[in-house]
C-alpha atoms as a PDB file:
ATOM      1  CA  UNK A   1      68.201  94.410  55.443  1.00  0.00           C
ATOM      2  CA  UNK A   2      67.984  90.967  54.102  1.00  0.00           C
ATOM      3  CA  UNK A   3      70.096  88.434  55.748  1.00  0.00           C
ATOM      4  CA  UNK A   4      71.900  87.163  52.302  1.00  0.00           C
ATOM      5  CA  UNK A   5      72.430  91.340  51.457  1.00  0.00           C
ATOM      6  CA  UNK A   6      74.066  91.529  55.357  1.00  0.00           C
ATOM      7  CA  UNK A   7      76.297  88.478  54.924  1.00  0.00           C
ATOM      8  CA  UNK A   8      77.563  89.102  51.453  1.00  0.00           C
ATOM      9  CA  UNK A   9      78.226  92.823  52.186  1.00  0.00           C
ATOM     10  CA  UNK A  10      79.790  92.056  55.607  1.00  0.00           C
ATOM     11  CA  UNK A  11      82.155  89.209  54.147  1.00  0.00           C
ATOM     12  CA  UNK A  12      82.878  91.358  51.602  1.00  0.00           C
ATOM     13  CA  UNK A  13      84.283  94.550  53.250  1.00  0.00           C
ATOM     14  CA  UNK A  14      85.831  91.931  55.947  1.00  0.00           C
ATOM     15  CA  UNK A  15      88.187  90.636  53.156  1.00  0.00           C
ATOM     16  CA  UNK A  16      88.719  94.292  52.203  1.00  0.00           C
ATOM     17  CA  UNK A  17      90.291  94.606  54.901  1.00  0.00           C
ATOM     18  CA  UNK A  18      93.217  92.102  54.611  1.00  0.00           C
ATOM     19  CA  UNK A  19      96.296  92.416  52.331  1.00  0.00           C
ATOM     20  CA  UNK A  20      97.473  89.076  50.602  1.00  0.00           C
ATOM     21  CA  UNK A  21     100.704  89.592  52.524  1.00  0.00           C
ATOM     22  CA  UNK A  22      98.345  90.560  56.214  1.00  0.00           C
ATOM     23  CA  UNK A  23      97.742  86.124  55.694  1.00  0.00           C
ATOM     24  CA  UNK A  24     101.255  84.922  54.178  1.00  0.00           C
ATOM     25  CA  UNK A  25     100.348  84.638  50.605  1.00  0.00           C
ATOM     26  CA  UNK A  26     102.335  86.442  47.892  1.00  0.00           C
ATOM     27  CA  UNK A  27     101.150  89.986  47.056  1.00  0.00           C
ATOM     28  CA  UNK A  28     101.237  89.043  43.300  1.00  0.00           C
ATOM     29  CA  UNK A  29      98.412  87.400  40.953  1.00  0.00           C
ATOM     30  CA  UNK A  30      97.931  89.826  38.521  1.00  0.00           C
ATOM     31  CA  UNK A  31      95.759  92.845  38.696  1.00  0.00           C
ATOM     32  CA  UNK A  32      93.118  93.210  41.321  1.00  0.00           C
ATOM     33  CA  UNK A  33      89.696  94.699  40.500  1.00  0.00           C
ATOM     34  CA  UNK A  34      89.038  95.056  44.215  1.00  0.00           C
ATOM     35  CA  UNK A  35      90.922  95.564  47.304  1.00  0.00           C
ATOM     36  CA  UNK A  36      91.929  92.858  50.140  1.00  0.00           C
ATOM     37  CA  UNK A  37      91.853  89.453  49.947  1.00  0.00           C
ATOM     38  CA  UNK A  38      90.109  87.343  46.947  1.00  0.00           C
ATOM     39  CA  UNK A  39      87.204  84.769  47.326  1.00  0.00           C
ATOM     40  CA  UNK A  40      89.675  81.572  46.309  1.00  0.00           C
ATOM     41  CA  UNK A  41      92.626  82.925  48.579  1.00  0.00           C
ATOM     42  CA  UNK A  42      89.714  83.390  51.793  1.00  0.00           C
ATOM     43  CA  UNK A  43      88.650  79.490  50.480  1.00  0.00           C
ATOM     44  CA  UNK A  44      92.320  78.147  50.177  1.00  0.00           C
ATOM     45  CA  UNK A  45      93.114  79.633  54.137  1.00  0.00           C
ATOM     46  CA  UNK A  46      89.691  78.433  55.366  1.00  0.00           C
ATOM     47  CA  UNK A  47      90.118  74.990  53.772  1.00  0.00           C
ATOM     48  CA  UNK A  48      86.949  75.314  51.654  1.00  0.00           C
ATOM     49  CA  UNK A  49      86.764  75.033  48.259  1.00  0.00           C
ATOM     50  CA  UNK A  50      86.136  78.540  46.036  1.00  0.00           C
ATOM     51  CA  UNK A  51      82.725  77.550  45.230  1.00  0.00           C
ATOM     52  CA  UNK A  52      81.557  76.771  48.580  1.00  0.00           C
ATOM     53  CA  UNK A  53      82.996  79.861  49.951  1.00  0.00           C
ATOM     54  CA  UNK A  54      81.186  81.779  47.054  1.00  0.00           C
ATOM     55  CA  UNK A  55      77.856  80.094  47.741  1.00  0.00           C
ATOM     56  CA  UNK A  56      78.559  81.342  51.503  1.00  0.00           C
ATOM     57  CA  UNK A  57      78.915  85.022  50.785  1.00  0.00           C
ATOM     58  CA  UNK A  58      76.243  85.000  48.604  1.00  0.00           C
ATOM     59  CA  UNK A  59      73.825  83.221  51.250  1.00  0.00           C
ATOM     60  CA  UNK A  60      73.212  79.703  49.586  1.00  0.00           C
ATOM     61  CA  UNK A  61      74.405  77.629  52.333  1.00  0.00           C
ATOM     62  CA  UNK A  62      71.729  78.287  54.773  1.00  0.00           C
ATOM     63  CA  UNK A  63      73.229  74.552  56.863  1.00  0.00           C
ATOM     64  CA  UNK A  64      76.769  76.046  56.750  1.00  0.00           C
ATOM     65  CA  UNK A  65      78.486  74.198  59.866  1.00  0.00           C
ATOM     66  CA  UNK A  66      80.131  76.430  62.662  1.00  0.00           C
ATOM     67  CA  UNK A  67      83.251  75.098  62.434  1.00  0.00           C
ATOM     68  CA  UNK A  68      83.447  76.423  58.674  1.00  0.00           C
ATOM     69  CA  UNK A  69      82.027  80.018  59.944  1.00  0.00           C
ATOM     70  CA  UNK A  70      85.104  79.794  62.918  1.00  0.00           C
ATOM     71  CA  UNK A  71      87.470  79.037  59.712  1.00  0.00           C
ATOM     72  CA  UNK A  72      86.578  82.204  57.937  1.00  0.00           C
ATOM     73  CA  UNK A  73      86.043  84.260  60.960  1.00  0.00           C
ATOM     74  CA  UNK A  74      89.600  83.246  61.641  1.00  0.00           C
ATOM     75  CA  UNK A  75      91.404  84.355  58.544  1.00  0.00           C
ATOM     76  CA  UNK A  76      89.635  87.774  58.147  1.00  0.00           C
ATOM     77  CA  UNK A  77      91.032  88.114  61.802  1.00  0.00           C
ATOM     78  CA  UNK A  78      87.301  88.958  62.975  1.00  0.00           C
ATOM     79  CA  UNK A  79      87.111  89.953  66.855  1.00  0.00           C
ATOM     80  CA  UNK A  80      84.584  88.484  69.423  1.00  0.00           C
ATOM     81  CA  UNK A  81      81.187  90.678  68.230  1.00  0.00           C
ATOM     82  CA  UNK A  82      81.652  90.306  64.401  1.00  0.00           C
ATOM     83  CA  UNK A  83      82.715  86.383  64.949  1.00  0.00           C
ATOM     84  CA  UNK A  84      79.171  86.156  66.341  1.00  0.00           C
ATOM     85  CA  UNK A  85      77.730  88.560  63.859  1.00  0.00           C
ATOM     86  CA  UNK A  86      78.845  86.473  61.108  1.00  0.00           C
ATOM     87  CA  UNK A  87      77.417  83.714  63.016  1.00  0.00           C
ATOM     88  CA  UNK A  88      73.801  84.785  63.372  1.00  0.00           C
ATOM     89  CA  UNK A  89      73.412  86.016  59.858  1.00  0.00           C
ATOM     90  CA  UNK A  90      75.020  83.429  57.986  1.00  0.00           C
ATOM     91  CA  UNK A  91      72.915  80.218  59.467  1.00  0.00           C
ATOM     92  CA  UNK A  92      69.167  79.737  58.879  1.00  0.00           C
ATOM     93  CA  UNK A  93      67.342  79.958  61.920  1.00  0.00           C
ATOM     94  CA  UNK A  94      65.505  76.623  62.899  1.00  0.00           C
ATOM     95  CA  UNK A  95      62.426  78.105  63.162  1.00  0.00           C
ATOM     96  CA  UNK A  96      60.657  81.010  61.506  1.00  0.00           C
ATOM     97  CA  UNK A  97      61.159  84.715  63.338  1.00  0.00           C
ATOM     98  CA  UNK A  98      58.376  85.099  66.084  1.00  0.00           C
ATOM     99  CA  UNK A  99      57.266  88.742  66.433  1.00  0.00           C
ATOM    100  CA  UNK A 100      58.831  90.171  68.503  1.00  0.00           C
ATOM    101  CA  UNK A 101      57.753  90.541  72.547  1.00  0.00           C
ATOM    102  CA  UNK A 102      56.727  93.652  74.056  1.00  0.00           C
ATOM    103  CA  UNK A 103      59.580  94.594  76.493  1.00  0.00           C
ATOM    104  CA  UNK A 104      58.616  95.792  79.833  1.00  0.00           C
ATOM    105  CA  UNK A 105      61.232  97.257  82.767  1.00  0.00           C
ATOM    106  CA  UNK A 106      60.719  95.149  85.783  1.00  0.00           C
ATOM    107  CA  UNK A 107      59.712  96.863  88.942  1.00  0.00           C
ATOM    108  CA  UNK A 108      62.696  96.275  90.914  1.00  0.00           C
ATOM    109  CA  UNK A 109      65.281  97.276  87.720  1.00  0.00           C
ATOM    110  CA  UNK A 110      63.327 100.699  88.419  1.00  0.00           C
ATOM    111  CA  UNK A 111      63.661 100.956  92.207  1.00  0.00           C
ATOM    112  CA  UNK A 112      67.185 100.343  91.425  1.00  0.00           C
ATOM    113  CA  UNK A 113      67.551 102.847  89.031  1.00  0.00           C
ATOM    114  CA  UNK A 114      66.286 105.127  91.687  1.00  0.00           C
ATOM    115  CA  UNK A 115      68.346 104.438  94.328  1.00  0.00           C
ATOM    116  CA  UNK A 116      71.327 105.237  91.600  1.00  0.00           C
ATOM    117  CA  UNK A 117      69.720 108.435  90.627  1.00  0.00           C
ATOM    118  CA  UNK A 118      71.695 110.608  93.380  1.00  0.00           C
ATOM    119  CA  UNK A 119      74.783 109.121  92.487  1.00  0.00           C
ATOM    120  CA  UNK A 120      75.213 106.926  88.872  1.00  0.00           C
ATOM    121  CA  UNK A 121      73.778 107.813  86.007  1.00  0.00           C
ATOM    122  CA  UNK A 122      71.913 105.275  84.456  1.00  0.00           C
ATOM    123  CA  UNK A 123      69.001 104.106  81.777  1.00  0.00           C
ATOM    124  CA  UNK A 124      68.323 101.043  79.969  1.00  0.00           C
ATOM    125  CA  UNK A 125      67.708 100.633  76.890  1.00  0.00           C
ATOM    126  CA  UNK A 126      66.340  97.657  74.832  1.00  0.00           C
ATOM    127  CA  UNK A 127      65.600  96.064  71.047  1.00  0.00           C
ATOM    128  CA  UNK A 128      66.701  98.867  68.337  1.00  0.00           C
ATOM    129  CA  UNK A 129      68.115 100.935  71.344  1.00  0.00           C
ATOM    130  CA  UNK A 130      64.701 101.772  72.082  1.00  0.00           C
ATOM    131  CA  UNK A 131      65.258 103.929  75.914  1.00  0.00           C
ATOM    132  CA  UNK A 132      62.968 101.973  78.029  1.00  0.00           C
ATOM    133  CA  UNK A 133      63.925 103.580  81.654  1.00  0.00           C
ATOM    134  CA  UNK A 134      66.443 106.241  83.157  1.00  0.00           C
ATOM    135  CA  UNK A 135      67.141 108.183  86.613  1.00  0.00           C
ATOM    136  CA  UNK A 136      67.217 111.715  86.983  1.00  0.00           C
ATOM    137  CA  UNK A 137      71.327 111.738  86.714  1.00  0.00           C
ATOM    138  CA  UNK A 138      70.846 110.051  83.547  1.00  0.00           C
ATOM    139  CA  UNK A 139      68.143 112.874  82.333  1.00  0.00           C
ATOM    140  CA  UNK A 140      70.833 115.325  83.957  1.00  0.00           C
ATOM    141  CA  UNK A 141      73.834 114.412  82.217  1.00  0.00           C
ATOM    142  CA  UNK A 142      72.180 113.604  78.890  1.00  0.00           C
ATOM    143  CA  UNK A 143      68.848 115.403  78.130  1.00  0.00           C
ATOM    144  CA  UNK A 144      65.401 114.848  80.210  1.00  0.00           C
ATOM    145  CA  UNK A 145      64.067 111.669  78.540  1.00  0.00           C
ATOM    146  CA  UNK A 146      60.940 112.320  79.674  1.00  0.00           C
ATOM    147  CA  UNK A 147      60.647 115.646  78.108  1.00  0.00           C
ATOM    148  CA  UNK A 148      61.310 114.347  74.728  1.00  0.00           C
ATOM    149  CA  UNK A 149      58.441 112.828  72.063  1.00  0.00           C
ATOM    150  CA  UNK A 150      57.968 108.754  72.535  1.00  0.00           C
ATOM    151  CA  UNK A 151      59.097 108.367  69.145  1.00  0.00           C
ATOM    152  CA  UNK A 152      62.758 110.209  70.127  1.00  0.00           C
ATOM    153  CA  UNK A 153      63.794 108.149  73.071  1.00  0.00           C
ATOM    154  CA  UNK A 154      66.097 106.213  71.238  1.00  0.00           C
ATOM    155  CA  UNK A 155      69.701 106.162  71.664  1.00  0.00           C
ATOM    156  CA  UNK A 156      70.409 106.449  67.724  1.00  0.00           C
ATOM    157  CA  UNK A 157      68.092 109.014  67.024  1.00  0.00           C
ATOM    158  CA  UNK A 158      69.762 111.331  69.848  1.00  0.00           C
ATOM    159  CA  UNK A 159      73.452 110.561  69.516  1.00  0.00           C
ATOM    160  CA  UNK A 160      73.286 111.039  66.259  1.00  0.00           C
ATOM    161  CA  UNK A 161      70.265 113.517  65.385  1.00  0.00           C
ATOM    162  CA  UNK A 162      69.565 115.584  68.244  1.00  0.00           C
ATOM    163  CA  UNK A 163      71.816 118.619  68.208  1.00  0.00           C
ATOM    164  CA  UNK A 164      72.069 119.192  72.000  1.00  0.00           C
ATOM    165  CA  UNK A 165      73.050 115.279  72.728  1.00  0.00           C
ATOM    166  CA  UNK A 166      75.958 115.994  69.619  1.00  0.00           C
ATOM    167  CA  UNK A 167      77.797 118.637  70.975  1.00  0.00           C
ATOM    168  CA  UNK A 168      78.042 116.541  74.479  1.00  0.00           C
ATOM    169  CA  UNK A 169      80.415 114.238  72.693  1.00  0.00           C
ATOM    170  CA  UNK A 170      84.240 115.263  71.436  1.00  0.00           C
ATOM    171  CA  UNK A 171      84.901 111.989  70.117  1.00  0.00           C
ATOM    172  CA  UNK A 172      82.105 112.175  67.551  1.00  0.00           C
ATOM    173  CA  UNK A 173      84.024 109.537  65.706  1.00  0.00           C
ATOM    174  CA  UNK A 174      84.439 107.441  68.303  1.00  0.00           C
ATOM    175  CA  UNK A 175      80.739 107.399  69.653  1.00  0.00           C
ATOM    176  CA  UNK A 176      78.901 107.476  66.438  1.00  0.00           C
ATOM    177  CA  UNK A 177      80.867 104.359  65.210  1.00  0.00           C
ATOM    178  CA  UNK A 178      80.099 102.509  68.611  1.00  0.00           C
ATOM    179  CA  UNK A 179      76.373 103.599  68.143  1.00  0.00           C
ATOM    180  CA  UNK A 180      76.156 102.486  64.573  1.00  0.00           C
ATOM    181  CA  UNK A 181      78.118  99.478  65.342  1.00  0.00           C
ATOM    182  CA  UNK A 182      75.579  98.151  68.396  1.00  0.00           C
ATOM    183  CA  UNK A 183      72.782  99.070  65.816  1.00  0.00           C
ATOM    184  CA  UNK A 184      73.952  96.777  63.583  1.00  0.00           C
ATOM    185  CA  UNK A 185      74.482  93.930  65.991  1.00  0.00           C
ATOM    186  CA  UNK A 186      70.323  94.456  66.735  1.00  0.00           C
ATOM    187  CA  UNK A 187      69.274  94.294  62.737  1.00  0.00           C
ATOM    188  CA  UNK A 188      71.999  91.071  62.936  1.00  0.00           C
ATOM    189  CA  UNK A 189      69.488  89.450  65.563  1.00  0.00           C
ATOM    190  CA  UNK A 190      66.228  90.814  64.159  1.00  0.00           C
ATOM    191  CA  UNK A 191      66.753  91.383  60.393  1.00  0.00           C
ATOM    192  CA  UNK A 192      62.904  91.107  59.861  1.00  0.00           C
ATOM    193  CA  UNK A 193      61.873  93.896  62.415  1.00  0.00           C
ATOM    194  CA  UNK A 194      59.979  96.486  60.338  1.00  0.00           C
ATOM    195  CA  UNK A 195      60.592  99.274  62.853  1.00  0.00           C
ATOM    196  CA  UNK A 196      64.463  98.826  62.917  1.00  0.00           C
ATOM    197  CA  UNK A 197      63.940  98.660  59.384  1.00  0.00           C
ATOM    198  CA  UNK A 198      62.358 102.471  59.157  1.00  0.00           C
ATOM    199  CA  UNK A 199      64.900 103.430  61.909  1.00  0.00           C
ATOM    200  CA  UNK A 200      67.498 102.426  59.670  1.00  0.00           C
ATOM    201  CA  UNK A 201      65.776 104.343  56.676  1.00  0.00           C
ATOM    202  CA  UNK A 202      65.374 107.370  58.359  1.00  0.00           C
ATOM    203  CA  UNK A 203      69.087 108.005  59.893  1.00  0.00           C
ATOM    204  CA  UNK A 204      70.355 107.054  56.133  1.00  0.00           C
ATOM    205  CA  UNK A 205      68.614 110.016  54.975  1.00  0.00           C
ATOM    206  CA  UNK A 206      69.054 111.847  57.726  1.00  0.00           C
ATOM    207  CA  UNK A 207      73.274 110.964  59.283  1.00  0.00           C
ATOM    208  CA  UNK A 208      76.106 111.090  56.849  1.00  0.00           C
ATOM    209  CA  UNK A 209      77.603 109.604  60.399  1.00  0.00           C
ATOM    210  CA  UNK A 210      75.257 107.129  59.965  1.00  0.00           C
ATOM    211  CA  UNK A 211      75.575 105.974  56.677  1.00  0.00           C
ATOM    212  CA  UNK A 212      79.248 106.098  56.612  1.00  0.00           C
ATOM    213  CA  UNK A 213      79.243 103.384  59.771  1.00  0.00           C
ATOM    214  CA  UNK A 214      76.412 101.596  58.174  1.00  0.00           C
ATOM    215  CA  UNK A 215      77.806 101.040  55.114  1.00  0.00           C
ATOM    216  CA  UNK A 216      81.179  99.835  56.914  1.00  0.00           C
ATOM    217  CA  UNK A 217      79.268  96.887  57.885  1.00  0.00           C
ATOM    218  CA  UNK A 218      80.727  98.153  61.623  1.00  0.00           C
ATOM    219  CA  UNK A 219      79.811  95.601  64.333  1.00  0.00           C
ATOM    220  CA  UNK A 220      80.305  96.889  67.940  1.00  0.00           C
ATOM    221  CA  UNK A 221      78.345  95.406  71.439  1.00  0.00           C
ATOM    222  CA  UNK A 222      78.178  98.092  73.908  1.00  0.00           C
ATOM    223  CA  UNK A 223      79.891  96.125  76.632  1.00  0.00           C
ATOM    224  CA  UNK A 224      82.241  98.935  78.809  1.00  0.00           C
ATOM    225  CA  UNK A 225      84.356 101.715  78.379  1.00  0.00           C
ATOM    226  CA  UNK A 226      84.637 105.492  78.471  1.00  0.00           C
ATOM    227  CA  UNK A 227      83.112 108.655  77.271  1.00  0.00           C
ATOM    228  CA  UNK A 228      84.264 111.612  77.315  1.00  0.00           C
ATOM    229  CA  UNK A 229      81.189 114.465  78.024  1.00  0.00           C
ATOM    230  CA  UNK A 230      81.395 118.512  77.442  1.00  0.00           C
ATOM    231  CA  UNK A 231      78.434 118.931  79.537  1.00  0.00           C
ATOM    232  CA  UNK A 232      76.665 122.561  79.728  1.00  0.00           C
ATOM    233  CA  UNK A 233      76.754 123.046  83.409  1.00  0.00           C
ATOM    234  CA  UNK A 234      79.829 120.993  84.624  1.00  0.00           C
ATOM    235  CA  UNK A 235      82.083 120.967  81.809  1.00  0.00           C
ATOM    236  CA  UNK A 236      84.174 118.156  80.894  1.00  0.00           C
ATOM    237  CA  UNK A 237      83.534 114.631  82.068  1.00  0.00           C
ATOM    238  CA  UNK A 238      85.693 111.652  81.169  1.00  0.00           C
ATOM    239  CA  UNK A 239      83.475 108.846  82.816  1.00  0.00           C
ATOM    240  CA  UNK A 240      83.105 104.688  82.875  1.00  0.00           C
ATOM    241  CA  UNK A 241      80.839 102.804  81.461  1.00  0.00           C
ATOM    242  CA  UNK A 242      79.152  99.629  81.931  1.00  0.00           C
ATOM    243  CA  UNK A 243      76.664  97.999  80.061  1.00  0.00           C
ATOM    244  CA  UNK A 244      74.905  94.655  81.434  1.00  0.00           C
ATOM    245  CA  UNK A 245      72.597  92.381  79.380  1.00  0.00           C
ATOM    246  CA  UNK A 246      69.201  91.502  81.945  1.00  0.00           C
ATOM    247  CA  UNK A 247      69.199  87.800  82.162  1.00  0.00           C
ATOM    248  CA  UNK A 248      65.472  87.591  81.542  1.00  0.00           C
ATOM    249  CA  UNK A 249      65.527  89.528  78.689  1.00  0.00           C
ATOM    250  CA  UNK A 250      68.976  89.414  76.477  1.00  0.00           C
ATOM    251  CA  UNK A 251      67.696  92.304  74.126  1.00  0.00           C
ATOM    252  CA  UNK A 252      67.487  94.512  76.911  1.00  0.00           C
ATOM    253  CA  UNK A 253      70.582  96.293  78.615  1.00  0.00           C
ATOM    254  CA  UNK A 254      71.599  98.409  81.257  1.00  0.00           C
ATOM    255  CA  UNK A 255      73.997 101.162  80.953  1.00  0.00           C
ATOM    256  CA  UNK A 256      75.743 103.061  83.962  1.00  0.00           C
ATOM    257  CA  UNK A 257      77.880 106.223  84.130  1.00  0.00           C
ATOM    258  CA  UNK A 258      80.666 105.777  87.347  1.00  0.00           C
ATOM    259  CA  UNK A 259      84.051 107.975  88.129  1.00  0.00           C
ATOM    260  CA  UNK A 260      86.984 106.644  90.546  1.00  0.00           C
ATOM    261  CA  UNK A 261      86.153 107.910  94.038  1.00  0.00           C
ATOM    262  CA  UNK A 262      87.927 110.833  94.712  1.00  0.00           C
ATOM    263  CA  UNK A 263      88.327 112.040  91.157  1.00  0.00           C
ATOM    264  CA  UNK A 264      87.518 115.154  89.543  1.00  0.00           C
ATOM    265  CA  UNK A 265      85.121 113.364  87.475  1.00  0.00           C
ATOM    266  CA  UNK A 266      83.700 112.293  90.855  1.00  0.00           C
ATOM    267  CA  UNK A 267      83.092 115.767  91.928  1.00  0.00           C
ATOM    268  CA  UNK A 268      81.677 116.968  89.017  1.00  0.00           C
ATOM    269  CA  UNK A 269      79.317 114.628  89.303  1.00  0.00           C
ATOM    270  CA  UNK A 270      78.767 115.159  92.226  1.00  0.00           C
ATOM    271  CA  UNK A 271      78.079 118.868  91.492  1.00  0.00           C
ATOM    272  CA  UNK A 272      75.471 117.739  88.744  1.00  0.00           C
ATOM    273  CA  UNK A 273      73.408 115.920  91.092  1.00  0.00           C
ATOM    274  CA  UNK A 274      73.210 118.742  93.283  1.00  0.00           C
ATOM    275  CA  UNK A 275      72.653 120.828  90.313  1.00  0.00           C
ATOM    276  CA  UNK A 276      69.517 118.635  89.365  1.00  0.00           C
ATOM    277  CA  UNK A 277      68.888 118.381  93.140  1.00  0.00           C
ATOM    278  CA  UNK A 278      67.460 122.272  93.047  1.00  0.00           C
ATOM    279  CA  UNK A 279      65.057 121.445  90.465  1.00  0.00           C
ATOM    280  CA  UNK A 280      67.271 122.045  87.861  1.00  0.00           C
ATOM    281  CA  UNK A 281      65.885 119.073  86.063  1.00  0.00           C
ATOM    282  CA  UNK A 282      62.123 118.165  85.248  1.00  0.00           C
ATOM    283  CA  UNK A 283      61.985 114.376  85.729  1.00  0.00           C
ATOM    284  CA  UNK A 284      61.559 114.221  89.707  1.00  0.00           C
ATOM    285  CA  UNK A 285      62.061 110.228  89.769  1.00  0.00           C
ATOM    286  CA  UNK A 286      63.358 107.101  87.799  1.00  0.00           C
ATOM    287  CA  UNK A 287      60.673 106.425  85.056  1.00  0.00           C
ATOM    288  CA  UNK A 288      59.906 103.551  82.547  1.00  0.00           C
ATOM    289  CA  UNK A 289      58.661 104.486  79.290  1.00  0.00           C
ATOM    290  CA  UNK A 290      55.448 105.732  78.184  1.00  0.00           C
ATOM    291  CA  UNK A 291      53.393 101.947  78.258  1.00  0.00           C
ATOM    292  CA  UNK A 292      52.709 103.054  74.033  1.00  0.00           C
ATOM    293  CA  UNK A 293      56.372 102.746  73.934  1.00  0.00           C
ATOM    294  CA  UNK A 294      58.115 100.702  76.660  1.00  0.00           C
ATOM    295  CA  UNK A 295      55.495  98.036  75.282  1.00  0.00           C
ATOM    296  CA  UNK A 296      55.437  98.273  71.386  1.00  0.00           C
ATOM    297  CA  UNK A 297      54.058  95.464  69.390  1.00  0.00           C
ATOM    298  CA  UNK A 298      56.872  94.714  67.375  1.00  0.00           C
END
């Protein structure tokens, strides 16, 4: 996962993507050994010569300006999260990668998670989608966090591993691609992390999902949305949800699970919580992670 490998591969399957024609140039120019657009057309739109633009992809401009990144994120049509992708991976940082801080869930993020625990599921989660804290909704609609190995309690590993969080999802495609995607943003902001290095090892050998996304270079911030849940003891869900970067720590996020008042999807979850209410469900109270793993080294 070096940064040169991520930018030329990324650029690469970004132009791919694009027809001659998609940018109003000609189809023609002779045979094409790959598909999408060529180096010198990508240069010519950009306003960069070919042999800039080729010392770009391959990771030799280290100073590249923004305004020449915004030109080529412009004509391969790139949308908000792989504009900034391309951003962090293609400029040199100013200073040398730190090792990493130990994250740690602030007291009050925890009584909060409790007082959502009747109501809103909800768990954060933080660098390599490491899950750092939940609620007891959150264990009851996904699978009791607490329950589960240190090493396990990781959003990757379980949507895409663990055979009891799979069969939660319909939309396999859907949520494996986001998963992969948000991954992917995290190696784009810490490409030298060793751990997120052996995470990504292990779900290559381990996910054709995974290596199918990975490989697409997919870029994806876990901002809102829907999902769409087959749950055990409720049945189907179609639910919000919100994730919310902490502002003093902007590699660790929030995620919450709401329905509109009133809706089915309301009751049901209502109806879970009542379920997990009769001791149903083994984690009795919002919990940070084990301090070996809410606090690792790197």
């Amino acid at each position: 996962m070096t940064r040169r490998t991520d930018l030329r591969e990324f650029l690469s399957s970004r132009r791919a993507r694009l027809r001659p024609e998609d940018v109003g140039l000609a189809p023609g120019g002779g045979l094409r050994r790959v598909p999408g657009l060529r180096r010198e057309e990508l240069a010519f739109l950009a306003g960069i010569s070919a042999e800039y633009y080729v010392r770009l992809e391959q990771g030799r401009t280290p100073n590249v300006s923004a305004d020449v990144l915004d030109a080529v994120a412009d004509v391969l049509r790139l949308d908000a999260d792989e504009r900034a992708h391309l951003h962090r991976i293609a400029r040199q940082p100013a200073t040398p990668p730190r090792r990493p801080r130990a994250q740690h869930v602030r007291p009050g993020l925890l009584q909060m998670l409790h007082a959502m625990g009747d109501s809103t599921p909800a768990f954060v989660f933080g660098r390599r989608m490491d899950i750092l804290a939940w609620n007891r909704l959150a264990c009851a609609l996904i699978t009791d966090f607490g329950a589960l190995p240190p090493q396990r309690r990781n959003v990757a590993r379980l949507v895409l591993l663990d055979e009891d969080v799979v069969r939660l999802y319909p939309d396999r495609e859907f949520v494996a691609r986001d998963t992969v995607g948000h991954l992917r943003v995290d190696a784009g902001r810490n490409p030298d992390d060793p751990k997120l290095a052996a995470l990504v090892g292990e779900l290559s050998l381990r996910s054709e999902e995974f290596r199918k996304h990975w490989a697409s270079h997919t870029v994806k911030s876990k901002s809102h949305g829907y999902k769409r849940i087959d749950h055990p003891v409720v049945g189907r869900l179609t639910l919000n949800f919100e994730t919310l970067h902490l502002p003093d720590d902007p590699e660790q996020f929030l995620t919450a699970y709401t329905a509109p008042a009133g809706s089915p999807d309301a009751e049901r979850l209502r109806l879970l919580s009542s379920w997990q209410s009769q001791g149903n469900e083994t984690v009795p109270a919002p919990r940070a992670a084990d301090e070996d793993f809410s606090a690792p080294a790197g």
